[in-house]
C-alpha atoms as a PDB file:
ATOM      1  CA  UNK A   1       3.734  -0.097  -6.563  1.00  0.00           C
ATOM      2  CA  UNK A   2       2.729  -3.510  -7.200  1.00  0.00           C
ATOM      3  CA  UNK A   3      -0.644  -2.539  -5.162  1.00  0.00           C
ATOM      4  CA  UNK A   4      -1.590  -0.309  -7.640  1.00  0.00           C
ATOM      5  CA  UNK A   5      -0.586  -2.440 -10.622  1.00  0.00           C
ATOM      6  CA  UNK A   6      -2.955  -5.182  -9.151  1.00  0.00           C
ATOM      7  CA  UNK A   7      -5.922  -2.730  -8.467  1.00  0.00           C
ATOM      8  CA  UNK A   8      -5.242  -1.109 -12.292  1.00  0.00           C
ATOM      9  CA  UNK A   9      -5.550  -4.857 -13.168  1.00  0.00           C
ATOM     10  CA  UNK A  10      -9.082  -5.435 -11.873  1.00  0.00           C
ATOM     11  CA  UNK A  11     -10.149  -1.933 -12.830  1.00  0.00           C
ATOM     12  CA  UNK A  12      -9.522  -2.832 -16.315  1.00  0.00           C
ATOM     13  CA  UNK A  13     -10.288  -6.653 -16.842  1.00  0.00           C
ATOM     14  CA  UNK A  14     -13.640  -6.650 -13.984  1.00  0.00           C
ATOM     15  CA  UNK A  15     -14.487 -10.010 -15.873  1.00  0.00           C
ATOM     16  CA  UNK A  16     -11.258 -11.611 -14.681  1.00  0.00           C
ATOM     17  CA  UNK A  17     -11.323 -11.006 -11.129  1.00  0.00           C
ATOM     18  CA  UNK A  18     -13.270 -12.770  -8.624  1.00  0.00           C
ATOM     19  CA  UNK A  19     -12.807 -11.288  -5.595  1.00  0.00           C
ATOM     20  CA  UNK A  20      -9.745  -8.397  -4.869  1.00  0.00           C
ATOM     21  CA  UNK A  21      -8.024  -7.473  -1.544  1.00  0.00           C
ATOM     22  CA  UNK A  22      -6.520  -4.492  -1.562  1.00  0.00           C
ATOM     23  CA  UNK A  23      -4.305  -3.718   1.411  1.00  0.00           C
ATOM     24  CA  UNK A  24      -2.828  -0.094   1.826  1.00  0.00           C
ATOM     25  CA  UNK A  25      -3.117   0.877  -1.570  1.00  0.00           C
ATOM     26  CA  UNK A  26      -1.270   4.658  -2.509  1.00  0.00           C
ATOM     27  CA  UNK A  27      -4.439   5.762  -4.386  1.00  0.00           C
ATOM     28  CA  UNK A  28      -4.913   9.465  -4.078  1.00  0.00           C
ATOM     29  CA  UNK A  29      -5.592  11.451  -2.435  1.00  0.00           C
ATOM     30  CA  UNK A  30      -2.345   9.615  -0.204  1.00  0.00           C
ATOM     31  CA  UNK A  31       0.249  11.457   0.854  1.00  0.00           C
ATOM     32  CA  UNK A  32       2.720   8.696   0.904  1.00  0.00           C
ATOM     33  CA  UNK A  33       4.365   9.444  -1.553  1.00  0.00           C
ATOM     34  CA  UNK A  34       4.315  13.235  -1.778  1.00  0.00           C
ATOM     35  CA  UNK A  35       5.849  13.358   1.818  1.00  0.00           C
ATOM     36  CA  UNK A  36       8.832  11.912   0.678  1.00  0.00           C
ATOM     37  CA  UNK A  37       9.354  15.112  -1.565  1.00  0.00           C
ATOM     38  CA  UNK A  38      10.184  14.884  -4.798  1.00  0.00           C
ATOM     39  CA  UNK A  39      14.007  14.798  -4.315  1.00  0.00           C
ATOM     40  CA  UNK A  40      13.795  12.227  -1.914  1.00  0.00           C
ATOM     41  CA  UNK A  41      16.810  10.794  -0.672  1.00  0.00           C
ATOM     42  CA  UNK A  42      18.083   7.278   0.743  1.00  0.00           C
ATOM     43  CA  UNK A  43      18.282   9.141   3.833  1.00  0.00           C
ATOM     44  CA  UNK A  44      15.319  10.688   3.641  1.00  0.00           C
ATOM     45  CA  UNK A  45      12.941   7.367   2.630  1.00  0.00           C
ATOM     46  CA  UNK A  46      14.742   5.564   5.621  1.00  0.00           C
ATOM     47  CA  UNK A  47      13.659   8.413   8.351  1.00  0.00           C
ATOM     48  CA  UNK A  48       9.911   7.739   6.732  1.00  0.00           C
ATOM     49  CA  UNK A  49      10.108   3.802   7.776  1.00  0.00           C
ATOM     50  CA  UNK A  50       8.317   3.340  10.747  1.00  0.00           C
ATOM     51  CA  UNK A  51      10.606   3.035  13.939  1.00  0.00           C
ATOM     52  CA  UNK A  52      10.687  -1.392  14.095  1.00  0.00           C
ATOM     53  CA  UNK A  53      12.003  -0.828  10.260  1.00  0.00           C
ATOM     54  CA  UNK A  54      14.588   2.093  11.289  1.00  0.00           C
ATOM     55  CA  UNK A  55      15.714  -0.236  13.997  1.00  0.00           C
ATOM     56  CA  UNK A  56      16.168  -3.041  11.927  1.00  0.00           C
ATOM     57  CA  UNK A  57      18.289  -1.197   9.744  1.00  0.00           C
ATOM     58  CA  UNK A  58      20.311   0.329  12.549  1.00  0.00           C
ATOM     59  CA  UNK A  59      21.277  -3.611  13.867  1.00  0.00           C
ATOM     60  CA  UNK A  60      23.121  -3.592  11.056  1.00  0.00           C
ATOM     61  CA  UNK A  61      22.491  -7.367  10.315  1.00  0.00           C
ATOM     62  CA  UNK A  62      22.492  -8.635   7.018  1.00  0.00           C
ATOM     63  CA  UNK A  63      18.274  -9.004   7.040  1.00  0.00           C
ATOM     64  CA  UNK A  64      18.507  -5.339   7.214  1.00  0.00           C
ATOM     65  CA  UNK A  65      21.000  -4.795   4.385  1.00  0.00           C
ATOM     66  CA  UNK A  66      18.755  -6.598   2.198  1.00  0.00           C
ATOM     67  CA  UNK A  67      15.794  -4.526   3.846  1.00  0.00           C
ATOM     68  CA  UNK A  68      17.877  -1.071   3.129  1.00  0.00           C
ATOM     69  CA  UNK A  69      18.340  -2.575  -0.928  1.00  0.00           C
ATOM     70  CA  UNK A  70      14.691  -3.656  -1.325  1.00  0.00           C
ATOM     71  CA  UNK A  71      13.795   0.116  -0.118  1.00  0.00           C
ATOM     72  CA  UNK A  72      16.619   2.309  -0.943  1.00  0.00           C
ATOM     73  CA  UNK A  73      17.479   0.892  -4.654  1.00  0.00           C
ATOM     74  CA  UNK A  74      13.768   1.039  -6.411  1.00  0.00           C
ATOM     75  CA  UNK A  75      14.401   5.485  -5.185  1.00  0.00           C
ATOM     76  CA  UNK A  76      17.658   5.749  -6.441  1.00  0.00           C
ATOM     77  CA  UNK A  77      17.825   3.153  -8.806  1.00  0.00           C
ATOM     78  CA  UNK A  78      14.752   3.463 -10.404  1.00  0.00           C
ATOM     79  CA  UNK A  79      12.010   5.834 -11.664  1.00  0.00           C
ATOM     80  CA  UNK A  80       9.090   4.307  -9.486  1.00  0.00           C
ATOM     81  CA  UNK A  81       8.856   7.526  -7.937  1.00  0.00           C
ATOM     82  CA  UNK A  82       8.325   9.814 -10.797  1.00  0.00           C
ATOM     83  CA  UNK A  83       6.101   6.794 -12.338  1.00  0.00           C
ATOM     84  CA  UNK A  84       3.853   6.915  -9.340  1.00  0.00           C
ATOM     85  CA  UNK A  85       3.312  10.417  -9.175  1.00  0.00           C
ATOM     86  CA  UNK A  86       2.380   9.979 -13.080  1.00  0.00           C
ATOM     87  CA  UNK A  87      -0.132   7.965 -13.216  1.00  0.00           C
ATOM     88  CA  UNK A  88      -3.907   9.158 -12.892  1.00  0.00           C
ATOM     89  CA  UNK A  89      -6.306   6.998 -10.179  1.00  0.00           C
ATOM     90  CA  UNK A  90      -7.278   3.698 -11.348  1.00  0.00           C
ATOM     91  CA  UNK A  91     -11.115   4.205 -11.940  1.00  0.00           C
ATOM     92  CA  UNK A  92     -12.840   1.658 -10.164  1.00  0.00           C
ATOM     93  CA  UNK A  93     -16.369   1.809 -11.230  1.00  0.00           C
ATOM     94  CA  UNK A  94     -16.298  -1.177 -13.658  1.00  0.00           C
ATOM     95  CA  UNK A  95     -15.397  -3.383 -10.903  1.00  0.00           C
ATOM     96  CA  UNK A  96     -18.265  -4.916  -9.473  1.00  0.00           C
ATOM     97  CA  UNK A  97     -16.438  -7.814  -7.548  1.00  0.00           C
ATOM     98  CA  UNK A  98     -16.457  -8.075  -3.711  1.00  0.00           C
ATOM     99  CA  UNK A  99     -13.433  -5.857  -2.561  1.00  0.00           C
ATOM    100  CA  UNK A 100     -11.878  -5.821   0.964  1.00  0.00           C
ATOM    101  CA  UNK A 101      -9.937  -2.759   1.459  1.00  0.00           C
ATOM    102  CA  UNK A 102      -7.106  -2.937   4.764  1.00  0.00           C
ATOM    103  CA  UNK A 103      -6.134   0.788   5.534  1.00  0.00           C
ATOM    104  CA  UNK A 104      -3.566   1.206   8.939  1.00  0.00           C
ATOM    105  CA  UNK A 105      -5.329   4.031  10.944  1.00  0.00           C
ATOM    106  CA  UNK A 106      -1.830   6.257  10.904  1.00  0.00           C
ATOM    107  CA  UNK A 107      -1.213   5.454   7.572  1.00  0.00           C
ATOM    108  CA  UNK A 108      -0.943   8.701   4.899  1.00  0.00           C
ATOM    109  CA  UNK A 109      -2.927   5.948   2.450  1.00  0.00           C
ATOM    110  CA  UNK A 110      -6.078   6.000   4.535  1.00  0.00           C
ATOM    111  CA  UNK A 111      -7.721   9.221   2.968  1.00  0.00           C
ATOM    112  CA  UNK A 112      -7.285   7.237  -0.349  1.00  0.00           C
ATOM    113  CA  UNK A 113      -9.005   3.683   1.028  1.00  0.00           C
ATOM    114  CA  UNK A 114     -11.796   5.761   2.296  1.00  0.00           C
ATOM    115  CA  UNK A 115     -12.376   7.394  -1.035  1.00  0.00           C
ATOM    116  CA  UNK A 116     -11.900   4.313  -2.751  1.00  0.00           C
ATOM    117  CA  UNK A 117     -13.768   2.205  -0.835  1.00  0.00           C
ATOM    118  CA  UNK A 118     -16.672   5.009  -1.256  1.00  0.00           C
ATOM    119  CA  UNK A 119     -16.439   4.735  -4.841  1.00  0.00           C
ATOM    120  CA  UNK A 120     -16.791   0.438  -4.897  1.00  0.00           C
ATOM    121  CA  UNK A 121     -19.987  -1.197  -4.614  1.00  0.00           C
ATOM    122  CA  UNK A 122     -20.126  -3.019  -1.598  1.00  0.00           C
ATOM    123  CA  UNK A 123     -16.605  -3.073  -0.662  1.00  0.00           C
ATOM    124  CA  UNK A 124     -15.527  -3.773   3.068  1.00  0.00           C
ATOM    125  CA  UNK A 125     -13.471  -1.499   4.635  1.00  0.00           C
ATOM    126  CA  UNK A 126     -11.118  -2.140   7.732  1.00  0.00           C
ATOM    127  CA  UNK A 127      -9.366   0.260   9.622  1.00  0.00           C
ATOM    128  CA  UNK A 128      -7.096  -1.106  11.837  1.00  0.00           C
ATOM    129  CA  UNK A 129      -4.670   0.063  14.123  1.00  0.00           C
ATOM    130  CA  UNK A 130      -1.080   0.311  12.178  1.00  0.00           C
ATOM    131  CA  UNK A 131       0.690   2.630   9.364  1.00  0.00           C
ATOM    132  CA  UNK A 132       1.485   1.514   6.027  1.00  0.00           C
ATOM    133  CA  UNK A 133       3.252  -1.677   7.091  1.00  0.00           C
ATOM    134  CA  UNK A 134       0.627  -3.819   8.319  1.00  0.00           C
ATOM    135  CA  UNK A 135       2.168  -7.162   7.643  1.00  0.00           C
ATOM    136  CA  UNK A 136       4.408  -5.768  10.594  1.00  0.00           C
ATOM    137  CA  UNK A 137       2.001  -3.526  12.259  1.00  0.00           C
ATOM    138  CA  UNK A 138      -1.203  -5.711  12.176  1.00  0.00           C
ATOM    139  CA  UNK A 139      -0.268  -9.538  11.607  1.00  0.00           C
ATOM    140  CA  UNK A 140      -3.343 -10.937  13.311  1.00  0.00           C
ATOM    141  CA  UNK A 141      -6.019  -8.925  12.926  1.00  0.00           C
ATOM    142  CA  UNK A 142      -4.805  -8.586   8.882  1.00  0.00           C
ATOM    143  CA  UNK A 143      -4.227 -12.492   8.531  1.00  0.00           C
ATOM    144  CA  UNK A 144      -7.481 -12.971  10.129  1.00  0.00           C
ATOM    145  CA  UNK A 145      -9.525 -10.434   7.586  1.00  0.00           C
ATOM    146  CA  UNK A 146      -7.358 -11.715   4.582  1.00  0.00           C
ATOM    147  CA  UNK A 147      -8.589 -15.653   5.677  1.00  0.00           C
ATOM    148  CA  UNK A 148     -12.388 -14.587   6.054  1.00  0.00           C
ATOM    149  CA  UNK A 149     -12.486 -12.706   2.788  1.00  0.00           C
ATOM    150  CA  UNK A 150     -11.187 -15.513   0.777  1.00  0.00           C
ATOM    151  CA  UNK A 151     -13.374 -18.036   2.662  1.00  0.00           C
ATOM    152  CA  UNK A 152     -16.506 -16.076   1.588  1.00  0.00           C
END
């Protein structure tokens, strides 16, 4: 969520921003979200983790207790959900700022980074091989894009 509150950000105040990274972003048209259902479940948003997160929570250890709370609780706990599937695509033609867009190439947020990179003037976009969790997925290759783009 805090993806897309960063990207409405620079959408709306362009004269503020300098340069944005946007890494796997839920814009539509992703399916991120919608595959969880609309009555997702705890359940339900664990079996959509990819399989290093599942593990982790099956160890059992207390990094993935607070893993299982930092995913489970903003579901049940919260509407982030419903507030997600709300709000309309942040518009990004007023931004005219170099943009790097990171997309995983089995991640359901792709279709959306290809659209919005389509729609941004100049923006870089970088498929590269993960899903949605590329800190985990794609440490390198994502550390290594991040450190160019905010060298330039």
């Amino acid at each position: 969520r805090e993806r897309l509150v960063e990207l409405r950000f620079a959408c709306a105040h362009p004269e503020r921003v300098r340069r944005v990274a946007i890494l796997e972003a839920p814009v539509p048209p992703a399916t991120a979200i919608d595959l969880l259902g609309p009555d997702v479940t705890p359940e339900g948003l664990l079996a959509a983790l990819p399989e290093s997160l599942r593990t982790a929570v099956a160890s059992g250890r207390r990094q993935a207790e607070r893993l299982l709370a930092t995913v489970v609780a903003p579901v049940r706990d919260t509407t982030m959900l419903a507030d997600i599937r709300g709000e309309p695509a942040p518009d990004p033609r007023a931004l005219r700022v170099p943009a790097l867009l990171v997309y995983g190439d089995r991640s359901s947020c792709l279709p959306g980074g290809r659209q919005l990179a389509a729609q941004l003037p100049g923006a870089q976009l970088h498929v590269v091989p993960g899903g949605h969790y590329l800190h985990l997925d794609a440490r390198a290759e994502l550390a290594h894009l991040l450190g160019e783009f905010l060298r330039g």
